[in-house]
N, C-alpha and C. Protein backbone atom coordinates (compact mmCIF):
# COMPACT_ATOMS: atom_id res chain seq x y z
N UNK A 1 -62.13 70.93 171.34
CA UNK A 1 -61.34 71.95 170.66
C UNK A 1 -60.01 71.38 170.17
N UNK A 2 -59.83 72.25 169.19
CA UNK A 2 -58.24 71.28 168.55
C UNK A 2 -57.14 71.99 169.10
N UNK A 3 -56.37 71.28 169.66
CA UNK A 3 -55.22 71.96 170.44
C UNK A 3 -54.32 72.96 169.42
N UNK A 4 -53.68 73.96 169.97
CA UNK A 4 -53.27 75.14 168.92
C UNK A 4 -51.51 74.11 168.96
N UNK A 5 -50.66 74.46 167.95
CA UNK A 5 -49.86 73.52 167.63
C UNK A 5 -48.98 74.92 168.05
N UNK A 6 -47.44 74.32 168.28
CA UNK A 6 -47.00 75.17 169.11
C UNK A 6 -46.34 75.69 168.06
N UNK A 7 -45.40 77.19 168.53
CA UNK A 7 -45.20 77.84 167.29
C UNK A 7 -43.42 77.29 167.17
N UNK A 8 -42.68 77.71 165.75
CA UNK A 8 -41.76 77.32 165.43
C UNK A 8 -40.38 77.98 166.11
N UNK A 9 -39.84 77.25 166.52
CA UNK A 9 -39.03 78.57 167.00
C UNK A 9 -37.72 78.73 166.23
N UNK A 10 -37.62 80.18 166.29
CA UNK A 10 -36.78 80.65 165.74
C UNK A 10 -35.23 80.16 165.33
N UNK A 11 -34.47 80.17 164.25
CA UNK A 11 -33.21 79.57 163.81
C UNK A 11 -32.43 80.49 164.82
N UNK A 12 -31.58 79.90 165.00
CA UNK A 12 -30.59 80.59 165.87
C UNK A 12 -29.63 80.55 164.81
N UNK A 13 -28.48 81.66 165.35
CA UNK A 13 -27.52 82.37 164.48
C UNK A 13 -25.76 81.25 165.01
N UNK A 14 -25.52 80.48 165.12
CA UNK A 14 -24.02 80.33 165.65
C UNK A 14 -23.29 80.90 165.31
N UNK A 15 -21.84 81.35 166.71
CA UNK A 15 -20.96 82.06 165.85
C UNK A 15 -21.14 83.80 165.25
N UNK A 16 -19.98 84.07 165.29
CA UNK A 16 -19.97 85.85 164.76
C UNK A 16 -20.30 86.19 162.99
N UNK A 17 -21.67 86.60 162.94
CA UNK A 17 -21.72 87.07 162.08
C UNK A 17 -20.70 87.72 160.76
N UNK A 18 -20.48 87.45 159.84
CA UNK A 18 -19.56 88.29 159.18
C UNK A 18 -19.44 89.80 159.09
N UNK A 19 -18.79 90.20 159.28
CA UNK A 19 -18.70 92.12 158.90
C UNK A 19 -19.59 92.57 158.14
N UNK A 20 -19.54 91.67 156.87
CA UNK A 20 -20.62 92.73 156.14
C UNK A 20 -21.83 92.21 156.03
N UNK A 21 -22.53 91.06 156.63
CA UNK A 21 -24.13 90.47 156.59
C UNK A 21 -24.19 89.49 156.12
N UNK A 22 -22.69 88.97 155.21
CA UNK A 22 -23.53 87.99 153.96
C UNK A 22 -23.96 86.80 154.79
N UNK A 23 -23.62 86.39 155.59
CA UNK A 23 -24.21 85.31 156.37
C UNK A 23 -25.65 85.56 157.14
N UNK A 24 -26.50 86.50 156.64
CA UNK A 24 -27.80 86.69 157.31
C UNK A 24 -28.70 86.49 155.94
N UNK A 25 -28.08 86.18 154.77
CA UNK A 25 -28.68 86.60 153.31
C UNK A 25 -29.80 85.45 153.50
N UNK A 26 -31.21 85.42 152.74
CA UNK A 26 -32.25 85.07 153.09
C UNK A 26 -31.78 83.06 152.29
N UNK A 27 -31.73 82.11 152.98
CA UNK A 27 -31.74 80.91 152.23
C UNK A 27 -30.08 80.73 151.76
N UNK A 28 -29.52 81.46 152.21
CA UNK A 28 -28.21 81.34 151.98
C UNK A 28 -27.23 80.06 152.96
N UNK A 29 -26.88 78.75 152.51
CA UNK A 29 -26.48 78.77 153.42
C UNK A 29 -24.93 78.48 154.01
N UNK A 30 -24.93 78.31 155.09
CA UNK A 30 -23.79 79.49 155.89
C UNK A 30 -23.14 78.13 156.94
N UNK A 31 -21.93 78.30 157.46
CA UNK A 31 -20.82 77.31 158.19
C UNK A 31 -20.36 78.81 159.26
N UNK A 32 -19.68 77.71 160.17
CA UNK A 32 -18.76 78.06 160.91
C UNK A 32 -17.75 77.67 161.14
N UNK A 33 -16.82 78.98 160.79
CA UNK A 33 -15.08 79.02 161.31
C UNK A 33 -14.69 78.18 162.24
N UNK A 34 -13.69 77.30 161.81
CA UNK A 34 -13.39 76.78 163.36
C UNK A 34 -12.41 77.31 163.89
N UNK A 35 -12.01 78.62 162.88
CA UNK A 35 -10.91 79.36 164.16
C UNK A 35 -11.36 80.57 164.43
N UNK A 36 -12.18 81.51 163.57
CA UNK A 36 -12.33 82.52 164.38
C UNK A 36 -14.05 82.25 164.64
N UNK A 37 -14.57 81.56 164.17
CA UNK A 37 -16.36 81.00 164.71
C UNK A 37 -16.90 82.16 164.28
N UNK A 38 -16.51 82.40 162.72
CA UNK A 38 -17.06 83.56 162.35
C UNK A 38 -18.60 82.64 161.32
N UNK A 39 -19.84 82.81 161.17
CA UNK A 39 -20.50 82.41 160.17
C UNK A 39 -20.36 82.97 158.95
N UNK A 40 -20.34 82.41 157.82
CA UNK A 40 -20.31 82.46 156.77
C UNK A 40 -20.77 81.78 155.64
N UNK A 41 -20.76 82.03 154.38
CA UNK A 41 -21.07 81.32 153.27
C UNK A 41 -20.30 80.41 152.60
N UNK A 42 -20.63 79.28 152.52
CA UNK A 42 -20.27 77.88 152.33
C UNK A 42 -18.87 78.51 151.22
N UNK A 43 -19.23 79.65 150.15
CA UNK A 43 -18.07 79.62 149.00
C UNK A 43 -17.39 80.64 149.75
N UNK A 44 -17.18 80.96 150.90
CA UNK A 44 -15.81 81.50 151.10
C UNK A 44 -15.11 80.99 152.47
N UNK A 45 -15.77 79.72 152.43
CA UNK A 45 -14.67 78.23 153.49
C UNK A 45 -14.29 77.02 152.55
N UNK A 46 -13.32 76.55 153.77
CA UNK A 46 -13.00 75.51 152.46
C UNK A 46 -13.38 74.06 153.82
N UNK A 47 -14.11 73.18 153.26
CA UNK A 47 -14.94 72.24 154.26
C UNK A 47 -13.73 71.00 153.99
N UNK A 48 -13.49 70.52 155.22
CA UNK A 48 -12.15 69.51 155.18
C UNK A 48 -13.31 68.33 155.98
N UNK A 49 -12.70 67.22 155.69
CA UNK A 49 -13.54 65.47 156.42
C UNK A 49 -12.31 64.63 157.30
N UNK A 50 -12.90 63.70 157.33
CA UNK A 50 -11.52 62.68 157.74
C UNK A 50 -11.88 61.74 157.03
N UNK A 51 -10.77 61.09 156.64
CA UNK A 51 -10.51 59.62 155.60
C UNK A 51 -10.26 58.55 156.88
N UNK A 52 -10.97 57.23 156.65
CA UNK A 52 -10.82 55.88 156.86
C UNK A 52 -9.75 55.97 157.79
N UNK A 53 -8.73 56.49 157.42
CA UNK A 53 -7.39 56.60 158.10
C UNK A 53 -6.71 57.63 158.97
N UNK A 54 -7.87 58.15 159.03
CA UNK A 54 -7.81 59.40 160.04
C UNK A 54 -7.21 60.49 159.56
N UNK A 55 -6.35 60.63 158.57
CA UNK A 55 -6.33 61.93 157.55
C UNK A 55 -6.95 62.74 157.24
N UNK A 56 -6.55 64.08 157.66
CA UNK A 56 -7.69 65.46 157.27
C UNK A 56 -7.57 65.16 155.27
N UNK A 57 -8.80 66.02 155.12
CA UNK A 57 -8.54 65.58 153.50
C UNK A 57 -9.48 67.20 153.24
N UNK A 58 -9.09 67.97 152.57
CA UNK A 58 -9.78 68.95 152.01
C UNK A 58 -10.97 68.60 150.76
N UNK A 59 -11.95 69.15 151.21
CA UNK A 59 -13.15 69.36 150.51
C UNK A 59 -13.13 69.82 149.62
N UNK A 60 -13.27 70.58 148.73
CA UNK A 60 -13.03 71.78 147.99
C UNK A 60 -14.72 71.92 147.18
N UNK A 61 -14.97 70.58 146.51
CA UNK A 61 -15.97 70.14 145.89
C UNK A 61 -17.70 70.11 147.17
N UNK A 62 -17.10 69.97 148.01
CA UNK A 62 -18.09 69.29 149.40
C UNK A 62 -19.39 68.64 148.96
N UNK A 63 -18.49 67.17 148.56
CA UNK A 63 -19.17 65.96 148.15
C UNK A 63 -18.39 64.89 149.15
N UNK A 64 -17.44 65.03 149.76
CA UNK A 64 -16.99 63.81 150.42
C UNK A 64 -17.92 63.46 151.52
N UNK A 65 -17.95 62.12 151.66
CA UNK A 65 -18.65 61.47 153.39
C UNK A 65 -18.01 61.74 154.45
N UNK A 66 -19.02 62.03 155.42
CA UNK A 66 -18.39 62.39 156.61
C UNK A 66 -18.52 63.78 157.19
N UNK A 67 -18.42 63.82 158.51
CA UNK A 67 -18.82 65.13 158.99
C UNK A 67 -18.19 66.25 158.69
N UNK A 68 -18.51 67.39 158.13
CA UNK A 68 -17.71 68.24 157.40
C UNK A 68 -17.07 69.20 158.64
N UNK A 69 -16.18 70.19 158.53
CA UNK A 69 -15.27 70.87 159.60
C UNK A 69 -14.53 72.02 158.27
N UNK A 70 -15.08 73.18 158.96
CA UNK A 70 -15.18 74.11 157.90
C UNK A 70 -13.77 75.29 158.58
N UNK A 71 -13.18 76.04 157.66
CA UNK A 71 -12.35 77.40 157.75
C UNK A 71 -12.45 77.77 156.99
N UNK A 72 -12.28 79.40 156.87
CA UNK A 72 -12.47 80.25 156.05
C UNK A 72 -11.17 80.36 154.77
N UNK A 73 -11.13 80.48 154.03
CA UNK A 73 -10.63 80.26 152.72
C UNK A 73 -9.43 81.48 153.16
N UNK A 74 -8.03 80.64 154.19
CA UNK A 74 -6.89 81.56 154.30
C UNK A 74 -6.43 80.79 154.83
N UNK A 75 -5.21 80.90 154.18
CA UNK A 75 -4.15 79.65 154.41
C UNK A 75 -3.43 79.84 156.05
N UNK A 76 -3.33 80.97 156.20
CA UNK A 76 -3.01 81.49 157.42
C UNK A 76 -4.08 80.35 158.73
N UNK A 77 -5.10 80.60 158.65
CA UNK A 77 -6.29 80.29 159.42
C UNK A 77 -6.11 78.54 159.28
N UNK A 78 -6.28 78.18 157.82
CA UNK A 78 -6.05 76.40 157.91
C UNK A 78 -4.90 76.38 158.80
N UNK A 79 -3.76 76.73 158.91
CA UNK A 79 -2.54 76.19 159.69
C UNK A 79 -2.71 76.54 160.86
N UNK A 80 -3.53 77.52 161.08
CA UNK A 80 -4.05 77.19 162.48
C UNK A 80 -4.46 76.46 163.08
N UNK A 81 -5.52 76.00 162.43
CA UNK A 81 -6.29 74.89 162.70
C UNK A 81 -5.78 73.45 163.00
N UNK A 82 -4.55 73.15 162.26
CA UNK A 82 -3.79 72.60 161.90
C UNK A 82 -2.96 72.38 163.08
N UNK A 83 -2.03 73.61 163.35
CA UNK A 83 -1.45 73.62 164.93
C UNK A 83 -1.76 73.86 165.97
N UNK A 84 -2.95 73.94 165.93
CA UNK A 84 -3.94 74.00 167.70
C UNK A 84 -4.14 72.71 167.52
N UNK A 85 -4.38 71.99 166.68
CA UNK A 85 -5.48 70.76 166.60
C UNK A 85 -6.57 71.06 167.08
N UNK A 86 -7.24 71.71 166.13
CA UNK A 86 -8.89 72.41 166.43
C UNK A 86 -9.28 71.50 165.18
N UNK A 87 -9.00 70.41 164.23
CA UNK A 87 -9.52 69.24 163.30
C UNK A 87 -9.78 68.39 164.35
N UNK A 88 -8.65 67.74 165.20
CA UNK A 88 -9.13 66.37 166.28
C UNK A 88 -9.93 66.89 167.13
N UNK A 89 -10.12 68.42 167.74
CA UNK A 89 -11.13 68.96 168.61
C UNK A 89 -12.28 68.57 168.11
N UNK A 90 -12.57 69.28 166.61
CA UNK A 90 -14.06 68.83 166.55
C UNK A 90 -14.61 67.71 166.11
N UNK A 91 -13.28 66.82 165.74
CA UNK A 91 -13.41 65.46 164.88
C UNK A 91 -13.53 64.62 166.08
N UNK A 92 -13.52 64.73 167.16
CA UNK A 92 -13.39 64.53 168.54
C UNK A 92 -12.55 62.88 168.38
N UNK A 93 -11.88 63.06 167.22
CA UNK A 93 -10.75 61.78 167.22
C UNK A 93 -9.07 62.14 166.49
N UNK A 94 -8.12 61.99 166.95
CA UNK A 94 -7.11 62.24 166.62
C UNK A 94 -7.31 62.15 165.42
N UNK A 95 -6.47 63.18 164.46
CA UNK A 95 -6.61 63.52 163.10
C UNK A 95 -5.20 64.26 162.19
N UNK A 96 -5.19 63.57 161.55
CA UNK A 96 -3.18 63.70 161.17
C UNK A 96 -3.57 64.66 159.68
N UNK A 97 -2.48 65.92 159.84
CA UNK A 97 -3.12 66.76 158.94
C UNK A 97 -1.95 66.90 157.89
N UNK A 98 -1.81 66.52 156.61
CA UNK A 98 -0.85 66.43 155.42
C UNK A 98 -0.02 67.07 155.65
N UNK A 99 1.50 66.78 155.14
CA UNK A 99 2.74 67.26 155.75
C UNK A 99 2.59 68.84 155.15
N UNK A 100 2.06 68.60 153.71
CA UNK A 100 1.94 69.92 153.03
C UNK A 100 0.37 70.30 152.61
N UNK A 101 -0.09 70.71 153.49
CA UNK A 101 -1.59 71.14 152.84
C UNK A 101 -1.83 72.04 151.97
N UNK A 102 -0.80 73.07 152.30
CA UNK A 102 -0.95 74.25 151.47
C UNK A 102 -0.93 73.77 149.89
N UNK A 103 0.21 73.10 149.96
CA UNK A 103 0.37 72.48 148.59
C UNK A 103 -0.74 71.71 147.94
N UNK A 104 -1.63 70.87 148.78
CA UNK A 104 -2.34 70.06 148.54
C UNK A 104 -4.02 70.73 147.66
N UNK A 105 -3.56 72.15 148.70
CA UNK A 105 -5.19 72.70 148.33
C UNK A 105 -4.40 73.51 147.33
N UNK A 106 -3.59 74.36 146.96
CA UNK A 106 -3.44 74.88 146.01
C UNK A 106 -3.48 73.92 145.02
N UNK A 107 -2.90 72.69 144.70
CA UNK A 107 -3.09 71.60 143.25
C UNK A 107 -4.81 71.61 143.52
N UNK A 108 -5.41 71.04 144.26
CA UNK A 108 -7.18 70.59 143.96
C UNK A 108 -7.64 71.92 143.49
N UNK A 109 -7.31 73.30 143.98
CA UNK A 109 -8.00 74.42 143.72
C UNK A 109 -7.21 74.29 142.06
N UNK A 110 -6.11 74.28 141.33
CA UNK A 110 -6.01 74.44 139.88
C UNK A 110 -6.64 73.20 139.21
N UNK A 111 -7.13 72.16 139.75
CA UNK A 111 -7.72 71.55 138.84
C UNK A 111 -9.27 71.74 139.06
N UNK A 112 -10.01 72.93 139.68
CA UNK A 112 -11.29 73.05 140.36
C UNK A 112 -11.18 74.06 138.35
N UNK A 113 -10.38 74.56 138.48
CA UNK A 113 -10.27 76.12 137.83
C UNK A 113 -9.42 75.74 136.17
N UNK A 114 -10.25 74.44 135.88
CA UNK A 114 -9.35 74.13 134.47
C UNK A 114 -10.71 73.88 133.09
N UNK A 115 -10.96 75.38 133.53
CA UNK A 115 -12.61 75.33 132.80
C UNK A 115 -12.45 76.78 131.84
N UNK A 116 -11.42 76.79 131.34
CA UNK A 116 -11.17 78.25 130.03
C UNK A 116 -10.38 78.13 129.04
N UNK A 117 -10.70 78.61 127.83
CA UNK A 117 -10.12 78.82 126.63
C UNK A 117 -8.59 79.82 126.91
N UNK A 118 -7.60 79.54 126.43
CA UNK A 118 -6.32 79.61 126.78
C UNK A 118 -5.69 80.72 125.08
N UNK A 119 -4.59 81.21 125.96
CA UNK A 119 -3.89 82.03 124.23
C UNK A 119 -4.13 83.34 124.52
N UNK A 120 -3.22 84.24 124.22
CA UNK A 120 -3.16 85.73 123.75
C UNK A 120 -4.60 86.13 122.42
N UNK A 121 -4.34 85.54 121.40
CA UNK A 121 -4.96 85.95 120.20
C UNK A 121 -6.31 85.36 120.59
N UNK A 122 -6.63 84.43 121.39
CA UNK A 122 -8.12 83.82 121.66
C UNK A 122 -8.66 84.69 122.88
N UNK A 123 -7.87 85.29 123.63
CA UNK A 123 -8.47 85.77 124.73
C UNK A 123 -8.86 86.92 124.03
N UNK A 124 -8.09 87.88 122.93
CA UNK A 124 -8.25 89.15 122.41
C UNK A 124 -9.54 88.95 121.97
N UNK A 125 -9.40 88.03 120.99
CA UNK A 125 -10.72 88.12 120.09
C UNK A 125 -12.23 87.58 120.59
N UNK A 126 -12.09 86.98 122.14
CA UNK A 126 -13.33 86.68 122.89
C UNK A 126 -13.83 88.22 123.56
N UNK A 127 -12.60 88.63 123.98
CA UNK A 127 -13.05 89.91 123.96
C UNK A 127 -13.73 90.89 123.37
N UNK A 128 -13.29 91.10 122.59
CA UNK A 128 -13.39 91.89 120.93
C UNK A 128 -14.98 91.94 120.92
N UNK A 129 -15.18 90.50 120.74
CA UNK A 129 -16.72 89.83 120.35
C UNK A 129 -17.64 89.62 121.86
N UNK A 130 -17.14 90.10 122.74
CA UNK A 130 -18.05 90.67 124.04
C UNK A 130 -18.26 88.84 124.56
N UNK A 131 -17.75 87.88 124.51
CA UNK A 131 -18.10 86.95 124.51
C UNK A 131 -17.43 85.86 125.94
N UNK A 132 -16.97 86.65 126.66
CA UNK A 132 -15.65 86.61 127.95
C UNK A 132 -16.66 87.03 128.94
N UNK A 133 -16.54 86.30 129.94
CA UNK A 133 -17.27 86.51 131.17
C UNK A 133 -15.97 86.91 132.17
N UNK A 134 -15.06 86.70 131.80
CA UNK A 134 -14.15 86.53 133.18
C UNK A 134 -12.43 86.01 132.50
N UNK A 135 -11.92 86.78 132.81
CA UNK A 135 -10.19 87.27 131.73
C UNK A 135 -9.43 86.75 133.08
N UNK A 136 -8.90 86.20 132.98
CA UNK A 136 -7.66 85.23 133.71
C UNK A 136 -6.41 85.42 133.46
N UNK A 137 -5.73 86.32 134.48
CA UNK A 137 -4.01 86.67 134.39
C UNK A 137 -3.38 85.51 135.04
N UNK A 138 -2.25 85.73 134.37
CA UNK A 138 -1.23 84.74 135.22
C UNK A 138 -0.54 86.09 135.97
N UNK A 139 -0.14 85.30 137.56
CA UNK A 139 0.39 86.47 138.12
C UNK A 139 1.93 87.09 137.86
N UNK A 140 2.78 85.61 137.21
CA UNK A 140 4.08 86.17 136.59
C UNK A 140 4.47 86.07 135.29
N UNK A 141 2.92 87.03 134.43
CA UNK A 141 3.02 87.08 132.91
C UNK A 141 3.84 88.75 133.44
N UNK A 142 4.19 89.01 131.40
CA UNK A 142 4.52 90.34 131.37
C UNK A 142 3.23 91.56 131.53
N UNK A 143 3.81 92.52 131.85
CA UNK A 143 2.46 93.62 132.25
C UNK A 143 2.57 94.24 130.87
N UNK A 144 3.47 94.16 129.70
CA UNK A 144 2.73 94.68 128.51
C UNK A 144 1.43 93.77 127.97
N UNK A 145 1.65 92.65 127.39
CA UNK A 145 0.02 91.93 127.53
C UNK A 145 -1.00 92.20 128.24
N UNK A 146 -0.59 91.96 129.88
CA UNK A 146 -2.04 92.35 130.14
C UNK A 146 -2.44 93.29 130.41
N UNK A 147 -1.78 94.44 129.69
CA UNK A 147 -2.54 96.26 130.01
C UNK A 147 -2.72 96.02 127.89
N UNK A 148 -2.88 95.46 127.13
CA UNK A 148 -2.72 95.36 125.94
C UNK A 148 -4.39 94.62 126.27
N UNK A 149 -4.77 93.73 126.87
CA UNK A 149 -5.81 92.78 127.00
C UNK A 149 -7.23 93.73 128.17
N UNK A 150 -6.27 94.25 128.91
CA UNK A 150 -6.72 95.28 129.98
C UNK A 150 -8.01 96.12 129.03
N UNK A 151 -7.57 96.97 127.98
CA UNK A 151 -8.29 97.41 127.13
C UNK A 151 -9.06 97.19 126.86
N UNK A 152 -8.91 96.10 126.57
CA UNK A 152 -10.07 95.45 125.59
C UNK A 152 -11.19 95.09 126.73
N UNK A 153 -11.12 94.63 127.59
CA UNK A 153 -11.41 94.09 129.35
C UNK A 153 -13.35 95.04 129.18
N UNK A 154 -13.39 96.01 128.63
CA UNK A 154 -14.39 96.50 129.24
C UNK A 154 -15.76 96.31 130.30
N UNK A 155 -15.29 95.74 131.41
CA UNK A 155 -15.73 95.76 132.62
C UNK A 155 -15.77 93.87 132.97
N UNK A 156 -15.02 93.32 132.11
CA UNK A 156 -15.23 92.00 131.76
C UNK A 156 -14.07 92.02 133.37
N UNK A 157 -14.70 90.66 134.48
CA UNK A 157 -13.84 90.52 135.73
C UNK A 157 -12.82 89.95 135.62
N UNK A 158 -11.50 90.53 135.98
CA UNK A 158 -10.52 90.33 136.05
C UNK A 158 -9.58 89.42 137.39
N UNK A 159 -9.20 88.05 136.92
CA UNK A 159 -9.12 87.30 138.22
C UNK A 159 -7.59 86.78 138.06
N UNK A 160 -6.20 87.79 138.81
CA UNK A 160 -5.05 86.62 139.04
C UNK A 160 -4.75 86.45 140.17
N UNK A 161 -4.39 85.03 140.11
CA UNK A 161 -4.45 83.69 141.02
C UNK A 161 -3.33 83.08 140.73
N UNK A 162 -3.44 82.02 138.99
CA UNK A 162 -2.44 81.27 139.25
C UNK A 162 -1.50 81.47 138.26
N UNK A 163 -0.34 81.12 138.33
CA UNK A 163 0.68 81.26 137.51
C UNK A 163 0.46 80.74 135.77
N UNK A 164 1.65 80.84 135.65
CA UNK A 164 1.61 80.21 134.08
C UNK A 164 1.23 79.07 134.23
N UNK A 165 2.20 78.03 135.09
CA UNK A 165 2.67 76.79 135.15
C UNK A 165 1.30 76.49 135.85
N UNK A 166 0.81 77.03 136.76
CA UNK A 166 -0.35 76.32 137.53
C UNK A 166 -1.76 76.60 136.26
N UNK A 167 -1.77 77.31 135.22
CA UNK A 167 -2.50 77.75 134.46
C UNK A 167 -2.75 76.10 133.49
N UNK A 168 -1.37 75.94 132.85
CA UNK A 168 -1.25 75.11 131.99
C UNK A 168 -1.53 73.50 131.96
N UNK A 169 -1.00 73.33 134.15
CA UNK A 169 -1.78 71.94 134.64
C UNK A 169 -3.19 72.18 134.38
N UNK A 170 -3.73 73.44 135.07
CA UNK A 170 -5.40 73.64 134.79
C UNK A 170 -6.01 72.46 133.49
N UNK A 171 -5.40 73.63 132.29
CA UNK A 171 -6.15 73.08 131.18
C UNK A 171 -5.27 72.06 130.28
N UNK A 172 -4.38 71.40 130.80
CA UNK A 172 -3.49 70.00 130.48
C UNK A 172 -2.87 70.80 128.98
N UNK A 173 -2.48 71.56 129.20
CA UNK A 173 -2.01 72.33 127.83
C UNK A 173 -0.54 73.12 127.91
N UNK A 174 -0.01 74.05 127.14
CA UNK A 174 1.30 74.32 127.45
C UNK A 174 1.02 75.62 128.35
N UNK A 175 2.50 76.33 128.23
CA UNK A 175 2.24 77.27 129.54
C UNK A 175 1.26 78.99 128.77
N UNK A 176 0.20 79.21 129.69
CA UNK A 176 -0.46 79.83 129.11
C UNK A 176 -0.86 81.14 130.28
N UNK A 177 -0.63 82.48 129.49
CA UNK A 177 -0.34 83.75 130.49
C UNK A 177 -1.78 84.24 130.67
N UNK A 178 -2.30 84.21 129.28
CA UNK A 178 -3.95 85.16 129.34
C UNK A 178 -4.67 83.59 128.87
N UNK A 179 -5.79 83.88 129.44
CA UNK A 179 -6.91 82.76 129.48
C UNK A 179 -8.25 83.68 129.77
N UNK A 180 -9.07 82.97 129.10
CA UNK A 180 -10.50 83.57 129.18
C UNK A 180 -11.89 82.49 129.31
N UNK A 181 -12.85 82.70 129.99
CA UNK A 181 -13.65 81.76 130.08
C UNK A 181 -14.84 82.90 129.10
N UNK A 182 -15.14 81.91 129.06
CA UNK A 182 -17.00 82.08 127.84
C UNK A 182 -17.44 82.03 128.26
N UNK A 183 -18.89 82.54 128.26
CA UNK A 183 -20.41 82.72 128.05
C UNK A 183 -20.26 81.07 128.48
N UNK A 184 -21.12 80.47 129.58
CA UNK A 184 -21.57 79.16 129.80
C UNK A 184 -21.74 78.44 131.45
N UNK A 185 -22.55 77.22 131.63
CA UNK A 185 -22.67 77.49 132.73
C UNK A 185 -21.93 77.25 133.78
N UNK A 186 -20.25 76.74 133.31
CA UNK A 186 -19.55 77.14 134.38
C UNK A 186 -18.52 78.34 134.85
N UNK A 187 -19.16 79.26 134.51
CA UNK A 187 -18.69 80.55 134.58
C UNK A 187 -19.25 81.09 135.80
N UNK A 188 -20.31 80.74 136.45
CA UNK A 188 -19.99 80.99 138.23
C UNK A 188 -19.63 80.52 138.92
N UNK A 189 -18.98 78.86 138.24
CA UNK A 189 -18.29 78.34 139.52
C UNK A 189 -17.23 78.76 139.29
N UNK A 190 -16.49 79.19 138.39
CA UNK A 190 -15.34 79.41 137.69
C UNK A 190 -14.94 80.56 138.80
N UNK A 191 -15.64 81.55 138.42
CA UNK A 191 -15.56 83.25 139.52
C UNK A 191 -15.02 82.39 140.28
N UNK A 192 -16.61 81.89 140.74
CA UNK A 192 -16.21 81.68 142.59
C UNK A 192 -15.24 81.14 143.38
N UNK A 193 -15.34 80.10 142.58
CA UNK A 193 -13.47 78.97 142.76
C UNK A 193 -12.52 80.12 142.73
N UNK A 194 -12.19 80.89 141.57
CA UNK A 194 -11.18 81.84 141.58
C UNK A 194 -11.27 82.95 142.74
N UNK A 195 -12.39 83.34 143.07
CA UNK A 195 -11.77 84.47 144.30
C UNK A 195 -11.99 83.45 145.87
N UNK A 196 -12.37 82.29 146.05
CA UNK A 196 -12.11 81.89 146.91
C UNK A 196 -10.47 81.74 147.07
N UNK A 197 -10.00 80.99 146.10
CA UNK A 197 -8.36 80.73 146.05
C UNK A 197 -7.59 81.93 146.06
N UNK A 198 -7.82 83.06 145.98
CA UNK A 198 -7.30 84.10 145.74
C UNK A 198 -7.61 84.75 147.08
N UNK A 199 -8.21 84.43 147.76
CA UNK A 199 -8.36 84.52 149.30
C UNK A 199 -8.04 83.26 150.13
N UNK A 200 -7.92 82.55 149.84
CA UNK A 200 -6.82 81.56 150.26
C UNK A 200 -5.50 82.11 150.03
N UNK A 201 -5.10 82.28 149.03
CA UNK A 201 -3.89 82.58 148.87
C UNK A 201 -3.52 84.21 149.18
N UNK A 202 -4.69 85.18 149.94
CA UNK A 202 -3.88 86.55 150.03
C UNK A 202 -3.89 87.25 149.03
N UNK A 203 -4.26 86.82 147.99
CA UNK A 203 -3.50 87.56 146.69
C UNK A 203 -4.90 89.12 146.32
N UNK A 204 -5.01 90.65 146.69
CA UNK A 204 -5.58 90.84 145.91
C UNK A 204 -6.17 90.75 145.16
N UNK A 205 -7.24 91.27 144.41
CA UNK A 205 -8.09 90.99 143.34
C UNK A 205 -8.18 92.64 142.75
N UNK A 206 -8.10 92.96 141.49
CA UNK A 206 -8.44 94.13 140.74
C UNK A 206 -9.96 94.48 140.65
């Protein structure tokens, strides 16, 4: 007789589920917090490594070598991590974490997010022509523009994040308040980058 092959056993779950499920979603896959050991989905952590030199180095892309060490996309939570030394905990080797990280991940996150057509009169008329996936405020433009652009918006997602100045490093261009991305295929990484950073940074979303 042919021996019966034993059965598979089941994935186990690490870590606290998220509040609302998304970490149970079928093929989705999912990290753990290293400060609150919550599971989650890879686009709303930000996965940090260590460099040669023992330097934490943020992921953002999660293409670097090396064992990845994940937190949830809040700046609050990285500096935790940061001042427990919960990086050398799981790096299980002393690990020196940038004088300014915050700074560090906010610059990699504006050059993640330097993927849109820029201008008042270009954002109107992408609009206009239904052709805008996703309308980009600066958070210290004037609020006549963007209740002028708002209009036009019809259900098109509305994402502010970064400033003028962090707008204009984006797309190596001058300083630019309304920006709009197109119809194309980086318009979901685009979203996603943007409300991750925008939960990094605290900031609401409309």
């Amino acid at each position: 007789m042919t021996a019966k092959k034993p059965k598979a056993k089941k994935k186990c779950w690490r870590g606290i589920p998220s509040p609302d499920g998304l970490s149970r979603k079928k093929n989705e896959t999912v990290r753990r917090c290293l400060v609150t050991r919550e599971t989650l989905p890879m686009d709303r952590l930000i996965r940090f490594c260590v460099s040669p030199d023992r330097m934490l180095v943020p992921d953002l892309a999660h293409k670097l070598p090396g064992r990845g060490m994940w937190v949830t996309a809040d700046r609050d939570l990285v500096e935790t991590a940061c001042a427990k030394g919960l990086f050398t905990k799981a790096a299980r080797v002393k690990v020196t974490c940038p004088a300014d990280m915050d700074g560090l991940i906010k610059s990699l996150f504006v050059k993640r997010l330097g993927l849109v057509v820029a201008g008042f009169e270009k954002a109107a008329e992408a609009l206009k022509k239904k052709q805008a996936v996703c309308l980009l405020e600066a958070v210290d433009g004037a609020a006549d523009g963007r209740e002028k652009l708002d209009r036009l918006r019809a259900g098109v997602p509305l994402v502010r994040v970064l400033s003028a100045d962090q707008t204009a490093e984006a797309l190596g261009a001058g300083i630019c308040v309304h920006t709009v991305l197109k119809q194309g295929g980086a318009a979901d990484l685009f979203v996603a980058e943007a409300r991750r950073f925008a939960a990094y940074c605290k900031i609401e979303q409309v």
